[in-house]
C-alpha atoms as a PDB file:
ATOM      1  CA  UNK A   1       0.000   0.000   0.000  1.00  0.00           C
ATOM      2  CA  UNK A   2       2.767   2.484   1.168  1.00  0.00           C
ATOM      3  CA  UNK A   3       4.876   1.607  -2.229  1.00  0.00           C
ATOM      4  CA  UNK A   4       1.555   2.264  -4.406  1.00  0.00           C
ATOM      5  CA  UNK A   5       0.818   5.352  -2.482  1.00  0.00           C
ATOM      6  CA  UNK A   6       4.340   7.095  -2.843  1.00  0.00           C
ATOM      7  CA  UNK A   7       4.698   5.622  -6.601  1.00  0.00           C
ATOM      8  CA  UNK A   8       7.708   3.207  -5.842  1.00  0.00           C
ATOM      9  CA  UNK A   9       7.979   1.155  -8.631  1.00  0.00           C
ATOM     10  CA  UNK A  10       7.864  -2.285  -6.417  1.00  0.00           C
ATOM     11  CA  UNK A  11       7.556  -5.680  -8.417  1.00  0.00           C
ATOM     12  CA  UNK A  12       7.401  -8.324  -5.564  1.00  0.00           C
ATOM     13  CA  UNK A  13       7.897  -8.503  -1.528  1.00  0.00           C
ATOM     14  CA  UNK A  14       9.710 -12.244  -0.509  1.00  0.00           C
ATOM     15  CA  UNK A  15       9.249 -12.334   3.318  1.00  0.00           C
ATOM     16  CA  UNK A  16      11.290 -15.296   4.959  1.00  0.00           C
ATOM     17  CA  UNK A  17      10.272 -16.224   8.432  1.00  0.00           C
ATOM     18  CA  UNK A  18      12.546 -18.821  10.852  1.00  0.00           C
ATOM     19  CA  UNK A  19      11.660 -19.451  14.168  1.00  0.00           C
ATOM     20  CA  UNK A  20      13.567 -20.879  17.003  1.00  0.00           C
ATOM     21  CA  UNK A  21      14.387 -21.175  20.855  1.00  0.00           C
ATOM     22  CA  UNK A  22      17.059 -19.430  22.454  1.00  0.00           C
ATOM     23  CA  UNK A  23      18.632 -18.716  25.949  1.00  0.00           C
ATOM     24  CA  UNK A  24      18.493 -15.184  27.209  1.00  0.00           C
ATOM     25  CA  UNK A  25      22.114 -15.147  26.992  1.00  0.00           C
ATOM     26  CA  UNK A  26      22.107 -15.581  23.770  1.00  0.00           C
ATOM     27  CA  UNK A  27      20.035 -13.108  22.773  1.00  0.00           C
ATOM     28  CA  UNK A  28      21.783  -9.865  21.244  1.00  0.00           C
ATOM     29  CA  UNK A  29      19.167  -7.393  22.197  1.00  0.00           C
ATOM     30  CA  UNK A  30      18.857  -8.477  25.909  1.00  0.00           C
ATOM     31  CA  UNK A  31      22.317  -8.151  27.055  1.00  0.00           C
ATOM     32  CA  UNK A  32      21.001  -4.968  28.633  1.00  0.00           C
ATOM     33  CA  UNK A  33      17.705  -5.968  29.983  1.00  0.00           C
ATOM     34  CA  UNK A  34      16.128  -8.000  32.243  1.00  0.00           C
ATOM     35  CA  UNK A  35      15.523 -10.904  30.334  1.00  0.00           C
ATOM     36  CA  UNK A  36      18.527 -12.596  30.531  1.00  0.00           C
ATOM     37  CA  UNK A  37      17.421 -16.019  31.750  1.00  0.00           C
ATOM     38  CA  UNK A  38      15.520 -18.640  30.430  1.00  0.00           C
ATOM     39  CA  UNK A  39      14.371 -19.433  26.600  1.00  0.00           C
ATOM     40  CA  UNK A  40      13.203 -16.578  24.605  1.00  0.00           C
ATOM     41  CA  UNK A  41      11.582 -17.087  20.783  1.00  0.00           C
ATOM     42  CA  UNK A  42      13.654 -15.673  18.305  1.00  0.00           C
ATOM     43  CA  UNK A  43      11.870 -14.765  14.616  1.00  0.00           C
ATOM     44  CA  UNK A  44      14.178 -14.508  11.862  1.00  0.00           C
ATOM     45  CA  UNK A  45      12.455 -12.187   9.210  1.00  0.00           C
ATOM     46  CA  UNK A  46      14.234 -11.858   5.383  1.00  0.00           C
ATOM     47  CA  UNK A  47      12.644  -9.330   3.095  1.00  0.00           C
ATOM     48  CA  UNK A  48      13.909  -9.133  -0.921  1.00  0.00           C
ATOM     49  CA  UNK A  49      12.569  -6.217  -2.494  1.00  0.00           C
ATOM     50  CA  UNK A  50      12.719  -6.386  -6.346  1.00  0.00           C
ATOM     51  CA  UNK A  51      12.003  -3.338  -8.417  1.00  0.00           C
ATOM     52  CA  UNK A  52      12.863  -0.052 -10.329  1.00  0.00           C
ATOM     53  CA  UNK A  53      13.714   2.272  -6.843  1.00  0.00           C
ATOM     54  CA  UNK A  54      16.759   3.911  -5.443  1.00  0.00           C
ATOM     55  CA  UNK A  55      18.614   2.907  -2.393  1.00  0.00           C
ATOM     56  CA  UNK A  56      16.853   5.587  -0.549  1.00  0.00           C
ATOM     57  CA  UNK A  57      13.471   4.197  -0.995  1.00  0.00           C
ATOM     58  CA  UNK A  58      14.539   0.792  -0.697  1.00  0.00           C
ATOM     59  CA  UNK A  59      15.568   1.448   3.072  1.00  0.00           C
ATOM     60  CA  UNK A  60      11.898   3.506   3.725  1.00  0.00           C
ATOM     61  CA  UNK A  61      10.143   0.076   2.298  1.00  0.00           C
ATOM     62  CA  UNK A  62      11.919  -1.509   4.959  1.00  0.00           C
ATOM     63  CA  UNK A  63      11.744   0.708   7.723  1.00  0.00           C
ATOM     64  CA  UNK A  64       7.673   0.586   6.846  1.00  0.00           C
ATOM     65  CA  UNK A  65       7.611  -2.730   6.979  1.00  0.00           C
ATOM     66  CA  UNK A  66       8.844  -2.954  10.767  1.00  0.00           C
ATOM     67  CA  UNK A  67       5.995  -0.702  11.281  1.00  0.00           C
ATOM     68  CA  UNK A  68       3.264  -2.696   9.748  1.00  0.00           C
ATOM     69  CA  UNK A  69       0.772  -4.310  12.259  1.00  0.00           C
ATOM     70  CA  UNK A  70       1.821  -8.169  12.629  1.00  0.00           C
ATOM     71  CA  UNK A  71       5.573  -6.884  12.791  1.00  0.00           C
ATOM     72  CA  UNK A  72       4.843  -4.583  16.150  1.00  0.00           C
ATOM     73  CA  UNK A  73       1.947  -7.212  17.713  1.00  0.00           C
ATOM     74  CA  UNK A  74       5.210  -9.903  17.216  1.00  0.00           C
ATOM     75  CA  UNK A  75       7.981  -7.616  18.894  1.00  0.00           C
ATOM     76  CA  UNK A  76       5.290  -6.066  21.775  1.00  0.00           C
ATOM     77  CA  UNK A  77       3.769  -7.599  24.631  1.00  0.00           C
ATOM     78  CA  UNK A  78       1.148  -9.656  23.375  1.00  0.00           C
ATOM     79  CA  UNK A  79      -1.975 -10.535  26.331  1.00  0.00           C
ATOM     80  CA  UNK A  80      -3.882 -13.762  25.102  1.00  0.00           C
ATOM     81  CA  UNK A  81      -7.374 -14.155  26.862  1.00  0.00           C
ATOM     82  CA  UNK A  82      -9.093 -17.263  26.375  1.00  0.00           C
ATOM     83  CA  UNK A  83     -12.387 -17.644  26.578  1.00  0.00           C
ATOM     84  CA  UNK A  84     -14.842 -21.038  26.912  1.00  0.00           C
ATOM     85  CA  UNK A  85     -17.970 -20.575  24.273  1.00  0.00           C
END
């Protein structure tokens, strides 16, 4: 939507997703925090852009797409309420 808004001449999106289970200590962006112990899920994400754009709008693609709603539900603090029915 963003690319057809601004006129980015985008061909196709390839999104790559891994998943696996890692230690706290492990983890690159919680050597500062609090979550140092136990196992923490990791999501690997890989996103090819192909297309007729400039390096400048090739990094604002990207930087939209960590923006987009399943990217900041997956790296917030996600509440899951069950409910019997």
């Amino acid at each position: 939507m963003y690319a057809e808004r601004k006129n980015i001449a985008l061909e196709s999106i390839q999104v790559e997703l891994s998943h696996q289970r890692i230690t706290g200590e492990n983890c690159a962006d919680c050597q500062e925090c609090e979550r140092q112990t136990g196992m923490l899920d990791e999501i690997g994400c890989k996103i090819h852009l192909t297309g007729d754009f400039d390096e400048a709008q090739h990094d604002r693609l990207l930087e939209i797409a960590r923006h987009c709603p399943v990217h900041r539900t997956l790296t917030g603090s996600v509440n899951i309420r069950t409910f019997e029915v």
